[in-house]
Protein backbone atom coordinates (compact mmCIF):
# COMPACT_ATOMS: atom_id res chain seq x y z
CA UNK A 1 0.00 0.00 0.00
CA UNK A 2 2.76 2.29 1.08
CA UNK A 3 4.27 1.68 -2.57
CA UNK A 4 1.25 2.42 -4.61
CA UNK A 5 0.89 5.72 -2.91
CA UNK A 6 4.57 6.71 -2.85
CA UNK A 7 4.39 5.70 -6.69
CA UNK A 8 1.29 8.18 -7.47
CA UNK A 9 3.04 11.09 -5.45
CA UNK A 10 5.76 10.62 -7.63
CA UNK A 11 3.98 10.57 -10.88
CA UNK A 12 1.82 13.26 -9.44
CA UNK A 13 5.07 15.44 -9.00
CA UNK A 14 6.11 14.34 -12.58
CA UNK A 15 2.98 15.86 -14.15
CA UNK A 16 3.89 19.46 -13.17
CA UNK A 17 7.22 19.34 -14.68
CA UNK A 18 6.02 18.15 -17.70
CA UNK A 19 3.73 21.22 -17.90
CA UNK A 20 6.94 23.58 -17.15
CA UNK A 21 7.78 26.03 -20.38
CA UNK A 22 10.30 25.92 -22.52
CA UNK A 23 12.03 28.81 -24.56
CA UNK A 24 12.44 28.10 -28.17
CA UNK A 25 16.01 30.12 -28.16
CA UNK A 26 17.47 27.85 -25.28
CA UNK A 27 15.53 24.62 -25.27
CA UNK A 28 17.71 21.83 -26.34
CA UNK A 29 15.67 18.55 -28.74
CA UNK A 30 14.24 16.73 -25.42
CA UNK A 31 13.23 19.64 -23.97
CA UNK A 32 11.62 20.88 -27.33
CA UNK A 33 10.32 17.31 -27.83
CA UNK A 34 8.63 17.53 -23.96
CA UNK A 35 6.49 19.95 -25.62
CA UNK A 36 3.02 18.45 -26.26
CA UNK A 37 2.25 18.75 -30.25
CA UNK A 38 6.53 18.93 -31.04
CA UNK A 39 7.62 16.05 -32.66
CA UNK A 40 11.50 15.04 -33.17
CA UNK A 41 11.52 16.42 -37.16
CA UNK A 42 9.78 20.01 -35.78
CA UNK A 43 12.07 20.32 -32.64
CA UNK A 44 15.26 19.02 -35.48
CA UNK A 45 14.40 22.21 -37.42
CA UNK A 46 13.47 24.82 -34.87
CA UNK A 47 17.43 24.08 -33.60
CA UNK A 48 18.81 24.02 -37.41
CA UNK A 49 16.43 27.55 -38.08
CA UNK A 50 18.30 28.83 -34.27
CA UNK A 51 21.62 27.72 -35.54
CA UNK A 52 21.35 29.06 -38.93
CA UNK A 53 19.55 32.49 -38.44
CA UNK A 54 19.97 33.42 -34.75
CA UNK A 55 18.01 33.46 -31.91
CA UNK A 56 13.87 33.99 -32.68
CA UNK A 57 12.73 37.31 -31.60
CA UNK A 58 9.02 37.23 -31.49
CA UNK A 59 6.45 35.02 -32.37
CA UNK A 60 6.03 36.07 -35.86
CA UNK A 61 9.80 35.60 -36.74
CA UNK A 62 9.40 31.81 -34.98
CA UNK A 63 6.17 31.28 -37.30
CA UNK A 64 8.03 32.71 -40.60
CA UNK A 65 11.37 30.98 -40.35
CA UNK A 66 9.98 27.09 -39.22
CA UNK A 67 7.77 25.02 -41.49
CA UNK A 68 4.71 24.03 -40.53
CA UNK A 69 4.35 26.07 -37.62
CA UNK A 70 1.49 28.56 -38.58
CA UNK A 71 -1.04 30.73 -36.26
CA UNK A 72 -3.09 28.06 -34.76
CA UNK A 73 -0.47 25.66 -34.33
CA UNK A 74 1.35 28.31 -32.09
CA UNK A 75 -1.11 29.19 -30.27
CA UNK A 76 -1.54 25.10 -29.72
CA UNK A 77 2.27 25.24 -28.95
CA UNK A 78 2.15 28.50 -26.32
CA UNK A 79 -0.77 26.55 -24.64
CA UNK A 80 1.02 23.88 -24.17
CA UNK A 81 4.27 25.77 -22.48
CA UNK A 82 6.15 27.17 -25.79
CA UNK A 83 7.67 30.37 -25.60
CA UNK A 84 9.79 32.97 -27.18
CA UNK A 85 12.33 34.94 -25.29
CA UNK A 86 10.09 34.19 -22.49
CA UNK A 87 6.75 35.50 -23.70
CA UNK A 88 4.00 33.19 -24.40
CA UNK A 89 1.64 33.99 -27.76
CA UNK A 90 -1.68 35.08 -25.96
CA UNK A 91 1.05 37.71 -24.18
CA UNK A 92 2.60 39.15 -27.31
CA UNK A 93 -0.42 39.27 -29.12
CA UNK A 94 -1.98 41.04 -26.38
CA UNK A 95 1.06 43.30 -27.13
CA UNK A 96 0.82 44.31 -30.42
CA UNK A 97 -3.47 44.16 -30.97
CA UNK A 98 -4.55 47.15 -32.38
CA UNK A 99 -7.98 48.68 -31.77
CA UNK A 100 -10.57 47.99 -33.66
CA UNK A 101 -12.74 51.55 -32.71
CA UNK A 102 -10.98 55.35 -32.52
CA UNK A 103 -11.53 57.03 -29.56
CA UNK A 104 -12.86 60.34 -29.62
CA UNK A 105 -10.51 63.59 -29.97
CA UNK A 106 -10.92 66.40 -27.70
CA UNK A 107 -10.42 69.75 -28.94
């Protein structure tokens, strides 16, 4: 008994650092591949995109220079921990929305 429930503890710890996020500029392959919706050929050619043309520096230089990865597959990808220089998608889109409605001008 004391086995079973020092076994779920453990795997209960395990769950939260599977959840942790991961920085495409510093994340080595397993780390990248820990990343629900990565597989090995993605996380292979966000490293060979890093190594070739520097470090990523927003979301819509990460979605430009790797194949595949598109709008709704990042934001799939930030959900799931992905980040870029430490800013999820939902935050840098939050960033750079522009309103939809002017506001009025006083004069």
């Amino acid at each position: 008994m004391l086995k079973k429930l020092l076994v779920a503890i453990v795997l209960f710890a395990s769950m939260g650092f599977a959840s942790a996020s991961v920085d495409v500029n510093t994340g080595d392959q397993a780390a990248l591949d820990g990343i629900k919706g990565l597989g090995p050929s993605t996380s292979k050619g966000i490293i060979a995109e890093r190594s070739r043309g520097g470090n990523f520096k927003d979301w819509p230089d990460f979605q430009a220079r790797v194949k595949g990865i598109r709008e709704k597959s990042a934001s799939k990808l930030s959900d799931a921990g992905l980040t870029v220089n430490g800013l999820a998608k939902s935050a840098t889109t939050a960033k750079t929305a522009v309103p939809t409605t002017k506001l009025p001008v006083s004069k």
